[in-house]
C-alpha atoms as a PDB file:
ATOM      1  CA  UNK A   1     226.378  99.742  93.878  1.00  0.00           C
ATOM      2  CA  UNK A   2     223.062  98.623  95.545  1.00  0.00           C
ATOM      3  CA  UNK A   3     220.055 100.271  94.543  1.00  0.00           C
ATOM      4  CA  UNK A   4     216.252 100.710  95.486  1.00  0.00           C
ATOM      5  CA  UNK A   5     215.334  97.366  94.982  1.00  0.00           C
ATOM      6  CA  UNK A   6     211.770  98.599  94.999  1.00  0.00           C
ATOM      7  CA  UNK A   7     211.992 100.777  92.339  1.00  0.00           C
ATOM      8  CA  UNK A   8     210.963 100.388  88.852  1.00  0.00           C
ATOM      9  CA  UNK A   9     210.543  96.187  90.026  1.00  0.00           C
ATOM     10  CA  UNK A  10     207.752  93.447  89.147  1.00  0.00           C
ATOM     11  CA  UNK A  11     206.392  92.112  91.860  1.00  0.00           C
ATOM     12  CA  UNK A  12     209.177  89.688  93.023  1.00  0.00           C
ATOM     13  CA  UNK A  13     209.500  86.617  93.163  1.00  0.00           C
ATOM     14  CA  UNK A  14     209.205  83.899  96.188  1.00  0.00           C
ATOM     15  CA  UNK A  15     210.706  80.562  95.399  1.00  0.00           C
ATOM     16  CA  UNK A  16     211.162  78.323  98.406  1.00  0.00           C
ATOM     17  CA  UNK A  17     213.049  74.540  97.643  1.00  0.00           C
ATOM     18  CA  UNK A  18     215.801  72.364  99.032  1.00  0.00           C
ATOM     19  CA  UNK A  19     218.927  72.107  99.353  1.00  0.00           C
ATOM     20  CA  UNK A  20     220.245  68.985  96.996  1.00  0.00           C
ATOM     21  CA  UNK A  21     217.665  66.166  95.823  1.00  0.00           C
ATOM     22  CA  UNK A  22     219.315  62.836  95.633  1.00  0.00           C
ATOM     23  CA  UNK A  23     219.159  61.184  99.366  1.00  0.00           C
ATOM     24  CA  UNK A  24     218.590  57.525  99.947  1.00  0.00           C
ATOM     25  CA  UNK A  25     216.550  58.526 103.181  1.00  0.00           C
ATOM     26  CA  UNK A  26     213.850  59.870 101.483  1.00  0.00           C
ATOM     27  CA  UNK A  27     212.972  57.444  99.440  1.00  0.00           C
ATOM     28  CA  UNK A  28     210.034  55.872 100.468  1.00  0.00           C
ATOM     29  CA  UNK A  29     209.001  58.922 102.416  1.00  0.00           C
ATOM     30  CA  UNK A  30     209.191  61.626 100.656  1.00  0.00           C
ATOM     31  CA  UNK A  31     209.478  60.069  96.929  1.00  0.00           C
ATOM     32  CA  UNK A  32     206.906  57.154  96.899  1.00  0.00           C
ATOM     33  CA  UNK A  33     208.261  53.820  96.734  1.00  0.00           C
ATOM     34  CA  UNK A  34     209.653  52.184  93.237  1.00  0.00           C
ATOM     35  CA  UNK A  35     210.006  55.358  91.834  1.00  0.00           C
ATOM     36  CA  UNK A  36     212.963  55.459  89.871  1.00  0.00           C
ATOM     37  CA  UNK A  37     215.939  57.593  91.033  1.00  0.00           C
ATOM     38  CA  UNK A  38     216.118  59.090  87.707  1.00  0.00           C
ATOM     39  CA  UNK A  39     212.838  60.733  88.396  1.00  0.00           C
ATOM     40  CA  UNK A  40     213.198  62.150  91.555  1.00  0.00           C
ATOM     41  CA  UNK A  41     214.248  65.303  90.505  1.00  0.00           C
ATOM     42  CA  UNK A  42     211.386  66.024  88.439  1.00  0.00           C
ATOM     43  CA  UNK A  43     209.697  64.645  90.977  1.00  0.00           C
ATOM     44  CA  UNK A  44     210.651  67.052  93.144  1.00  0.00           C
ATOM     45  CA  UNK A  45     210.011  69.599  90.344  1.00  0.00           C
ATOM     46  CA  UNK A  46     206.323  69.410  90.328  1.00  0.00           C
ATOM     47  CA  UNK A  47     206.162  70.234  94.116  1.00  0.00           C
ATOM     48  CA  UNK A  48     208.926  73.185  94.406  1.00  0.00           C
ATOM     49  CA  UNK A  49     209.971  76.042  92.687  1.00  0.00           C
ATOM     50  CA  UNK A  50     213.824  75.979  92.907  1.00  0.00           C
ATOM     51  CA  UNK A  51     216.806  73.746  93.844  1.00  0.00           C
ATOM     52  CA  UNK A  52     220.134  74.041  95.385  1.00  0.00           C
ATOM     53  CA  UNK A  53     222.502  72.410  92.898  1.00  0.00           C
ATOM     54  CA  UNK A  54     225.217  71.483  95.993  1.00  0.00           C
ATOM     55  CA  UNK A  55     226.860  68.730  94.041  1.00  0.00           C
ATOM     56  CA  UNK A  56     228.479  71.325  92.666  1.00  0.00           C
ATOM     57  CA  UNK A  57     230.476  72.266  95.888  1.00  0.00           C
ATOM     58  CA  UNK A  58     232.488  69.060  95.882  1.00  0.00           C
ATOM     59  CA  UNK A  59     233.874  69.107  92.308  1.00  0.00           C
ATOM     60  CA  UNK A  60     233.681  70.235  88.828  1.00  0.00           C
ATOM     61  CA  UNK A  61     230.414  68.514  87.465  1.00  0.00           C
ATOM     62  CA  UNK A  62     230.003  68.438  83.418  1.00  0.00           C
ATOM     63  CA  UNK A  63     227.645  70.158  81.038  1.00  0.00           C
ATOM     64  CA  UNK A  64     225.778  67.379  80.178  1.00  0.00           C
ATOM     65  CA  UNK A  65     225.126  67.057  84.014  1.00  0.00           C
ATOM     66  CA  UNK A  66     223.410  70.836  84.091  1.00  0.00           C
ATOM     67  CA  UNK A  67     221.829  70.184  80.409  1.00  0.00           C
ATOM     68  CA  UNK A  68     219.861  66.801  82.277  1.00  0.00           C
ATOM     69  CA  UNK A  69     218.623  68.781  84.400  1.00  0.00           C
ATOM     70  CA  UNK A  70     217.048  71.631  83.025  1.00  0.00           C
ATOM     71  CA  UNK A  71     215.273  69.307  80.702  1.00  0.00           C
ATOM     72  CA  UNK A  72     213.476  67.790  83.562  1.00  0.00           C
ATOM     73  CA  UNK A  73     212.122  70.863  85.467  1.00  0.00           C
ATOM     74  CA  UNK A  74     209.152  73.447  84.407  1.00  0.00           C
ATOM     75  CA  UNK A  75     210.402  76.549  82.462  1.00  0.00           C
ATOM     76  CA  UNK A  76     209.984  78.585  84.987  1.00  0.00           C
ATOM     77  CA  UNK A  77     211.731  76.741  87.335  1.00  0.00           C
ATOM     78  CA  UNK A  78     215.143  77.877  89.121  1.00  0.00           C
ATOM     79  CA  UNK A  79     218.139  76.141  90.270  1.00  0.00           C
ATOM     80  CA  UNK A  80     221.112  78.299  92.698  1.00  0.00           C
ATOM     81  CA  UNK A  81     224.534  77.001  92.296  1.00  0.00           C
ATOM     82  CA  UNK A  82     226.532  76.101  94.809  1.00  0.00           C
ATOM     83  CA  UNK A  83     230.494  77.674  94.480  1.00  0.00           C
ATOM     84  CA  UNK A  84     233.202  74.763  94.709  1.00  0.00           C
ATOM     85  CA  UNK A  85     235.112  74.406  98.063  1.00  0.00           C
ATOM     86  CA  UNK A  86     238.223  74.448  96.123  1.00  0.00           C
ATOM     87  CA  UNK A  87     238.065  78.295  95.774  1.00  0.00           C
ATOM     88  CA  UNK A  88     236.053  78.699  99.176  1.00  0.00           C
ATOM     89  CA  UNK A  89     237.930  75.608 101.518  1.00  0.00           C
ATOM     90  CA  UNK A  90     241.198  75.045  99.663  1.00  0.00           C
ATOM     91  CA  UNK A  91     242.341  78.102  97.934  1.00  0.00           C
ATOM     92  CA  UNK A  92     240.377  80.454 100.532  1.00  0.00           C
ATOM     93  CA  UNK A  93     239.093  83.081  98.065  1.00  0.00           C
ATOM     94  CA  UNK A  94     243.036  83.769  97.373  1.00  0.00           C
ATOM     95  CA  UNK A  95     244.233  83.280  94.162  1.00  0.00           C
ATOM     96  CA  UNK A  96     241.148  82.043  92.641  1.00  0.00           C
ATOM     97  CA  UNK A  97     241.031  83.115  89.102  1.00  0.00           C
ATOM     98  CA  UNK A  98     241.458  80.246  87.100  1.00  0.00           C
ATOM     99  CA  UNK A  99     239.291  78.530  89.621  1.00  0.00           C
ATOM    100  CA  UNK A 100     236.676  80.378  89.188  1.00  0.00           C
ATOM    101  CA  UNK A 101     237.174  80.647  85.345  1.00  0.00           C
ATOM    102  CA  UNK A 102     237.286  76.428  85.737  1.00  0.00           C
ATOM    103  CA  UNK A 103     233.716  76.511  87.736  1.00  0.00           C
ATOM    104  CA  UNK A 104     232.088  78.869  85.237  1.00  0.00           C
ATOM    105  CA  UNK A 105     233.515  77.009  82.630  1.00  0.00           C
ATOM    106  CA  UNK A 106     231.722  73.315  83.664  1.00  0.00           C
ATOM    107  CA  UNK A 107     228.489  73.338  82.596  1.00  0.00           C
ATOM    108  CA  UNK A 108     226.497  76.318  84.689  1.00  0.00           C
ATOM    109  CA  UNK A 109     225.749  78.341  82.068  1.00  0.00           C
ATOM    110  CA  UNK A 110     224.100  75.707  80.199  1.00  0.00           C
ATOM    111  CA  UNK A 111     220.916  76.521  82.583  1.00  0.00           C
ATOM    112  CA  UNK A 112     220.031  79.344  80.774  1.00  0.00           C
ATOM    113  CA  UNK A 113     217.344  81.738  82.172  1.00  0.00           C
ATOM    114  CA  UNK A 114     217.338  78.424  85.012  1.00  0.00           C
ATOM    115  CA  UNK A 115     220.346  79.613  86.324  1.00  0.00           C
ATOM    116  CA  UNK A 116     219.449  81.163  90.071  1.00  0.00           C
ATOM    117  CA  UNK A 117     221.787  83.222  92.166  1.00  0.00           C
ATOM    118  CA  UNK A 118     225.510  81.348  92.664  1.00  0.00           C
ATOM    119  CA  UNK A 119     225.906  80.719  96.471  1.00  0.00           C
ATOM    120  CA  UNK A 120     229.570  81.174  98.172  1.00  0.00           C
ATOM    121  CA  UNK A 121     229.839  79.056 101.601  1.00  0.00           C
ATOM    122  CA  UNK A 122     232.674  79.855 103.472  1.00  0.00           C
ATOM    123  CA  UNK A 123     234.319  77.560 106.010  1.00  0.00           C
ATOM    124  CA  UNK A 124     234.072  78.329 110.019  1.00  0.00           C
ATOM    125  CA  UNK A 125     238.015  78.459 110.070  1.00  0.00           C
ATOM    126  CA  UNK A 126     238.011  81.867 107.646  1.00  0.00           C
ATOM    127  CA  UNK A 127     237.862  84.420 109.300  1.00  0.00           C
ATOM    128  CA  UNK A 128     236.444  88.683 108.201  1.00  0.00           C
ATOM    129  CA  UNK A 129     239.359  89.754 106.228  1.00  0.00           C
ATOM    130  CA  UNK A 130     237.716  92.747 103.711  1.00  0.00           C
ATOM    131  CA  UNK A 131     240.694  92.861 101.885  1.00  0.00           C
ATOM    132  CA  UNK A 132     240.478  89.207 101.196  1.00  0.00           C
ATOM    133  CA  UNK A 133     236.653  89.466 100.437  1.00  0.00           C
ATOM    134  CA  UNK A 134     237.067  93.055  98.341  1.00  0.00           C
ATOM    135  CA  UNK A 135     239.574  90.862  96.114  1.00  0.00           C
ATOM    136  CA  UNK A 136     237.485  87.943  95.646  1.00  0.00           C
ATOM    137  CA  UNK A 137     234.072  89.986  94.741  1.00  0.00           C
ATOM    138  CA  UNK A 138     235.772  92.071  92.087  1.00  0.00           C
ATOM    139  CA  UNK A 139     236.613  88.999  90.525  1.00  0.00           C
ATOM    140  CA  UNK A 140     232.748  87.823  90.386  1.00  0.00           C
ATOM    141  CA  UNK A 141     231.266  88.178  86.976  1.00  0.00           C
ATOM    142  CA  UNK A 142     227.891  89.515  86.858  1.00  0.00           C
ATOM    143  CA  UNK A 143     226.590  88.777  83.743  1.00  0.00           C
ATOM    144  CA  UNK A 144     226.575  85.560  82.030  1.00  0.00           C
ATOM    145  CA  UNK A 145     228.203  86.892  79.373  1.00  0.00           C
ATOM    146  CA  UNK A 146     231.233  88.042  81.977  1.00  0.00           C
ATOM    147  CA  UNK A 147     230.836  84.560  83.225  1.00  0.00           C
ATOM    148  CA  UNK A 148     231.298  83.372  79.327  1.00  0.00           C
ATOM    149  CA  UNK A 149     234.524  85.391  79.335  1.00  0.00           C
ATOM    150  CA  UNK A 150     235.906  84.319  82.297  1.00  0.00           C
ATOM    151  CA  UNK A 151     235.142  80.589  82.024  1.00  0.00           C
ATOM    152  CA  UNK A 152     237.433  81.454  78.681  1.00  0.00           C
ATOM    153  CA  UNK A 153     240.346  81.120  80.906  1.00  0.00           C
ATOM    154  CA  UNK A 154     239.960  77.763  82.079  1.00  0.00           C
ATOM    155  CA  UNK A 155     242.650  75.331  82.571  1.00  0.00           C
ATOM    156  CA  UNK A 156     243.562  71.834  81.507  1.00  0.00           C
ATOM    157  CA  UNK A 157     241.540  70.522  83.320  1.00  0.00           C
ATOM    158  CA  UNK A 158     238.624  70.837  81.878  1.00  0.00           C
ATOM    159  CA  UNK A 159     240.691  69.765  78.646  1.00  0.00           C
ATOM    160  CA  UNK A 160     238.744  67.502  76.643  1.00  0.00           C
ATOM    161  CA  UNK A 161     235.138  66.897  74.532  1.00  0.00           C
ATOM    162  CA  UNK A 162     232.059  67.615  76.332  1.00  0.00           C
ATOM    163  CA  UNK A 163     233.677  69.187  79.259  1.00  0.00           C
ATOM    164  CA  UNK A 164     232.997  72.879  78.904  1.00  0.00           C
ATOM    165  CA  UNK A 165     230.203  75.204  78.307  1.00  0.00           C
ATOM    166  CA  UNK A 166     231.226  78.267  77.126  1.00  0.00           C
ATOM    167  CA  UNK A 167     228.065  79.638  75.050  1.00  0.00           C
ATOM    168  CA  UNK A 168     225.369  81.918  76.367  1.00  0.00           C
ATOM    169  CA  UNK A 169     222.275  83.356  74.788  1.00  0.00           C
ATOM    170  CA  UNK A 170     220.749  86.669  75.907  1.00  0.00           C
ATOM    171  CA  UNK A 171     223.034  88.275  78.519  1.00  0.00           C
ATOM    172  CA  UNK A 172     221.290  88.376  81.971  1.00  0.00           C
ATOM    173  CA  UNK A 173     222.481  89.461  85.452  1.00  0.00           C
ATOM    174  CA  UNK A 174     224.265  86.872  87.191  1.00  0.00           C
ATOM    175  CA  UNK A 175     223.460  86.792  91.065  1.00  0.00           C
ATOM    176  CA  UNK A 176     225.807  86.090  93.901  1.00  0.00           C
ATOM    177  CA  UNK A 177     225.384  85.256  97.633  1.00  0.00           C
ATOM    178  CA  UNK A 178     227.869  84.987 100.444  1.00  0.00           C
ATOM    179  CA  UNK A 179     227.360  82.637 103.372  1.00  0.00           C
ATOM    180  CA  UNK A 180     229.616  83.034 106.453  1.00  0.00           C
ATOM    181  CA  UNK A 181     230.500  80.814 109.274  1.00  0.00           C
ATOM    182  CA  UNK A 182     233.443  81.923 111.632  1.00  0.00           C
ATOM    183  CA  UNK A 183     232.888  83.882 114.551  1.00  0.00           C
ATOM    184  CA  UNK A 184     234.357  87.132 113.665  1.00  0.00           C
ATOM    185  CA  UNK A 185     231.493  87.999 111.388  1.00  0.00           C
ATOM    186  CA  UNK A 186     229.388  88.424 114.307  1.00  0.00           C
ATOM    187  CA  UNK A 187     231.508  91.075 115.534  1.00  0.00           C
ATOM    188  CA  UNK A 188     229.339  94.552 115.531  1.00  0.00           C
ATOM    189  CA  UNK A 189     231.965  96.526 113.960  1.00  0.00           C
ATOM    190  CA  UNK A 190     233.048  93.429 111.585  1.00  0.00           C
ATOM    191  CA  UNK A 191     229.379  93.207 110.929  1.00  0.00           C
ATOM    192  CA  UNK A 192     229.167  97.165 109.276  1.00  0.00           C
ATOM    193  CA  UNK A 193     232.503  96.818 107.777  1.00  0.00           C
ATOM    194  CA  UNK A 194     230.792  93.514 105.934  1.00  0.00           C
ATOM    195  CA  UNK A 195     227.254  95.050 105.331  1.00  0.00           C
ATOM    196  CA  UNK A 196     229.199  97.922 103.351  1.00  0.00           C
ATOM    197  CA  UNK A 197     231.156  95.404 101.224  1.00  0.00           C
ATOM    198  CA  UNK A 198     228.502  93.152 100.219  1.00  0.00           C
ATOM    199  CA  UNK A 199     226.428  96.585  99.564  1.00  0.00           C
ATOM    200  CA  UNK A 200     228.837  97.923  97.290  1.00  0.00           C
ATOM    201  CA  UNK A 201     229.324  95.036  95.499  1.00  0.00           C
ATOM    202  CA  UNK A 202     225.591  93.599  95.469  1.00  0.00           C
ATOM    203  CA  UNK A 203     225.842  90.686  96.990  1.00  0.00           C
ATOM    204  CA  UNK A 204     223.488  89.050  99.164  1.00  0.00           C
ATOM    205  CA  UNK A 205     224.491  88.212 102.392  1.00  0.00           C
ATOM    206  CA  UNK A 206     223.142  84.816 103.273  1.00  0.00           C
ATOM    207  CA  UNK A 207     220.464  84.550 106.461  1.00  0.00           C
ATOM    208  CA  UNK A 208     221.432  81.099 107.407  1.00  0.00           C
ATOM    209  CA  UNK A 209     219.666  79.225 110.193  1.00  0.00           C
ATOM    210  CA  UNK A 210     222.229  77.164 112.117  1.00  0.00           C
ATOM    211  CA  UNK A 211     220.549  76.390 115.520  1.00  0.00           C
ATOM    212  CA  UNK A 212     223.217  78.310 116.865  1.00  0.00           C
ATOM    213  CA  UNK A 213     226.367  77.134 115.539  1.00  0.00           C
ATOM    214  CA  UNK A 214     227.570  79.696 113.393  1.00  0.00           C
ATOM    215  CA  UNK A 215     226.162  83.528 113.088  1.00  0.00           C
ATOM    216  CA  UNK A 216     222.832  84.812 112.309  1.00  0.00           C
ATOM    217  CA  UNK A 217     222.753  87.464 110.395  1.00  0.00           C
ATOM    218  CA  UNK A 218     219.889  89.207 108.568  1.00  0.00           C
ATOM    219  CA  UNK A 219     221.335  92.017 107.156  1.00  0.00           C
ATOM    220  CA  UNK A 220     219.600  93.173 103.325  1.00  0.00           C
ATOM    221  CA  UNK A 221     222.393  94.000 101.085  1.00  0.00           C
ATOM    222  CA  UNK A 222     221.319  93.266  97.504  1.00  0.00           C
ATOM    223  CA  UNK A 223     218.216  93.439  95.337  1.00  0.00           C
ATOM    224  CA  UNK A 224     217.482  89.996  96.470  1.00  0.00           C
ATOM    225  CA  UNK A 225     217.717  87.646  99.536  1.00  0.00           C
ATOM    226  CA  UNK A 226     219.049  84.235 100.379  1.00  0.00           C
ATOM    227  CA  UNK A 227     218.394  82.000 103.274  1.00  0.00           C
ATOM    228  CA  UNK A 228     219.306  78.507 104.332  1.00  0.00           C
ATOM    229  CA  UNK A 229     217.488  76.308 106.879  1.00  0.00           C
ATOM    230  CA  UNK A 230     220.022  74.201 108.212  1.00  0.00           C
ATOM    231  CA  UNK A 231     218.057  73.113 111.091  1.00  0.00           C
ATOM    232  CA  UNK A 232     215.917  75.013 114.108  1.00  0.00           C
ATOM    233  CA  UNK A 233     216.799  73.571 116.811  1.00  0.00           C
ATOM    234  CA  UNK A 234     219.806  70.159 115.608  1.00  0.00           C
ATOM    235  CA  UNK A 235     221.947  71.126 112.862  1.00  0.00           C
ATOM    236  CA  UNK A 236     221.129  69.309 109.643  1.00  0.00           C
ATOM    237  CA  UNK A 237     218.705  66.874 111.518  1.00  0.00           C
ATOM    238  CA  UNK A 238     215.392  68.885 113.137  1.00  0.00           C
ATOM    239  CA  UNK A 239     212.499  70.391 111.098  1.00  0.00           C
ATOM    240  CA  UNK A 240     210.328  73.343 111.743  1.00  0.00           C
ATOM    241  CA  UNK A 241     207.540  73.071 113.501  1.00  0.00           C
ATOM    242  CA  UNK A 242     204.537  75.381 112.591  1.00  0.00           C
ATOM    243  CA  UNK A 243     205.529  78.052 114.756  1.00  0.00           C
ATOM    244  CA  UNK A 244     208.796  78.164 113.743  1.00  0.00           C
ATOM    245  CA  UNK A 245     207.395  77.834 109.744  1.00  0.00           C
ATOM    246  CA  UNK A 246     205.005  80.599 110.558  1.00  0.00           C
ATOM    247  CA  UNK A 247     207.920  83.059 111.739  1.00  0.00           C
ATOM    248  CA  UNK A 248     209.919  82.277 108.838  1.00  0.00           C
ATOM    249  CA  UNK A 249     207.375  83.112 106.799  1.00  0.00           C
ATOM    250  CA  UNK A 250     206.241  86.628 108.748  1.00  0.00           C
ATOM    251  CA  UNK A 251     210.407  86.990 107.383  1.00  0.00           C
ATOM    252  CA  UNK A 252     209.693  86.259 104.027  1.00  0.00           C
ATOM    253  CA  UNK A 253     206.713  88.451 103.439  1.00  0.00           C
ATOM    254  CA  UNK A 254     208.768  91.183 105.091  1.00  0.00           C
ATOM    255  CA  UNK A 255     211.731  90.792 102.930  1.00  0.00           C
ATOM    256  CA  UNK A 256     209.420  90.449  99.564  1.00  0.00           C
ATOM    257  CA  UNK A 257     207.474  93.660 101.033  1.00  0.00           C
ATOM    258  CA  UNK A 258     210.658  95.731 100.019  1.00  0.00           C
ATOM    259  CA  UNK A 259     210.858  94.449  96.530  1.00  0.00           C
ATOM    260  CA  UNK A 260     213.509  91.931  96.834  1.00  0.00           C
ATOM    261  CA  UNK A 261     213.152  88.376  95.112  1.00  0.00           C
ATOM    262  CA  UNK A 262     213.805  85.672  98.150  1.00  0.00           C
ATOM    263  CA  UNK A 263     215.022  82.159  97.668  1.00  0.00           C
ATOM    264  CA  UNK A 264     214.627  80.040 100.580  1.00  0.00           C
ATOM    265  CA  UNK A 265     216.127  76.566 100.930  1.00  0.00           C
ATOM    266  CA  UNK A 266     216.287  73.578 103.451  1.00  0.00           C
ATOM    267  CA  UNK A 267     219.224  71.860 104.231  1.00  0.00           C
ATOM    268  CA  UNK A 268     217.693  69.809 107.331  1.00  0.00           C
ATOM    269  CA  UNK A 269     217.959  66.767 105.260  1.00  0.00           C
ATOM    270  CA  UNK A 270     218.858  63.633 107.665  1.00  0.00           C
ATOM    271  CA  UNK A 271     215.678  63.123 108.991  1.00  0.00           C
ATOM    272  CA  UNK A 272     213.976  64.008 105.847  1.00  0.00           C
ATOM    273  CA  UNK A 273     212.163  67.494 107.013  1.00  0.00           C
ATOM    274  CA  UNK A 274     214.046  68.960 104.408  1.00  0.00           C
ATOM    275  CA  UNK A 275     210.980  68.985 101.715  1.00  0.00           C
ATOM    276  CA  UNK A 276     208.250  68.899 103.388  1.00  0.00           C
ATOM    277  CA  UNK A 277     208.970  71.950 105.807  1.00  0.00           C
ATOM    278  CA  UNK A 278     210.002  73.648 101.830  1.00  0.00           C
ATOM    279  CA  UNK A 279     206.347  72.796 101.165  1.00  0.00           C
ATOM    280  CA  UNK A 280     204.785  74.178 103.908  1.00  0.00           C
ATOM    281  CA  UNK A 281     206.737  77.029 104.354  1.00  0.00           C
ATOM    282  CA  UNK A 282     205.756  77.605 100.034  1.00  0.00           C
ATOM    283  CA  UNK A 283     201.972  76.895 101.378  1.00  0.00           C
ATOM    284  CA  UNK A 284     202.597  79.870 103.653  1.00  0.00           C
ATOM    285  CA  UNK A 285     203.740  82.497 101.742  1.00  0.00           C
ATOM    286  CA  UNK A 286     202.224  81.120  98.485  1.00  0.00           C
ATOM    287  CA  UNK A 287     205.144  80.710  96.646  1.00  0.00           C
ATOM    288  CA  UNK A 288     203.576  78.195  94.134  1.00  0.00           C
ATOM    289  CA  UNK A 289     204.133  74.366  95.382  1.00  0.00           C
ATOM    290  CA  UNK A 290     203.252  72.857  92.585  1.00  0.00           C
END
């Protein structure tokens, strides 16, 4: 269960960053010209406190992949995970064991005390089914060394040298967050029914900013809180202007204010807003651009 996230905390933590790091558009603009695509990410590094790792979403990346990285960010720096669409898009939470025990098995763990919370985006076609959800979250691990255990069951497919990461050191919490995107979340009485769920099972509830595609929902319903910036007013395509940056950050005082750690992160890539609106919004709430 949920507890005061207030009591008996530090004073939490703020990390505002992007959503994914490799995108030929911002080259030139927002990474200066010639630099090399291998150093983008630290790059990106020096001027953010977290990542999104969303390559993850699309397949089962490797160890080595995870291990690269790490090595090129600060110590103190954070990346989230994105789940893979294959338990979220294919299998639709059902079933998912193996899957899951396949993703945690791929390299993840290899981030250490850089692994961030583990972000679940469901599609707009699923619909609020709390038996479906109930299932899925008590199959979560919530330690890394849970994660360890699970990952133990992986498949064939990750068969091979190099291709799993099973070791951890000291066990830490491992943090989960649920994005949602079909209409029947918004429903009032769907809305409670989820708020209890995620509660019980403390898990964050994603506040994602959609310009009005899919529902917007700021419920608290963990010790920490997630948001993605998809886009104010075009999905994916239009920045935030400074009174739009200024409200978001009145939001993320208020939700540090109750003693929750916040991650923040931009997805409003195309017209590369994406890290420079990160930066400002940092600037705002001083969340330590670097």
């Amino acid at each position: 269960m949920a507890t005061d996230p207030s009591a008996g905390r530090a004073q939490p933590h703020v990390r505002v960053g992007i959503s994914g790091w490799r995108y030929a558009p911002w080259r030139g603009t927002f990474y200066p010209p010639g630099l090399q695509q291998a150093r983008e990410l630290s790059y990106a590094a020096e001027r953010l406190t977290s990542i999104e790792v969303n390559g993850s979403f699309y397949g089962l990346l490797r160890p080595s992949s995870y291990q690269a990285w790490a090595a090129q960010v600060p110590d103190d720096f954070v990346f989230s995970v994105k789940g893979s669409r294959f338990i979220t898009h294919m299998k639709k939470l059902s079933d998912v064991r193996v899957p899951l025990a396949n993703f945690f098995a791929s390299g993840i763990l290899s981030l250490g005390p850089k692994l961030g919370p583990v972000l679940w985006q469901l599609p707009p076609n699923l619909a609020f089914d709390p038996g479906r959800l109930d299932e899925f979250f008590r199959l979560l691990p919530r330690t890394s060394r849970a994660a360890a255990a699970l990952a133990a069951e992986h498949d064939e497919r990750l068969a091979g040298d190099n291709r799993t990461w099973l070791a951890v050191g000291e066990d830490a919490p491992l943090r989960h967050a649920l994005e949602v995107r079909h209409p029947s979340f918004g429903d009032e009485q769907a809305g409670r029914l989820l708020v209890d769920l995620l509660t019980a099972h403390d898990i964050a509830l994603v506040v994602a900013d959609t310009a009005g595609r899919w529902p917007f929902l700021e419920h608290l319903t963990s010790d920490f809180v997630y948001a993605r910036l998809h886009g104010d007013v075009e999905l994916y395509v239009s920045g935030y202007d400074d009174t739009a940056l200024d409200l978001w950050a009145e939001r993320v005082r208020r939700w540090a204010a109750t003693g929750r750690d916040v991650y923040v992160y931009f997805d409003n890539d195309a017209k590369v807003r994406a890290p420079f609106d990160a930066m400002a919004l940092a600037s705002r709430v001083h969340a330590g651009t670097r």
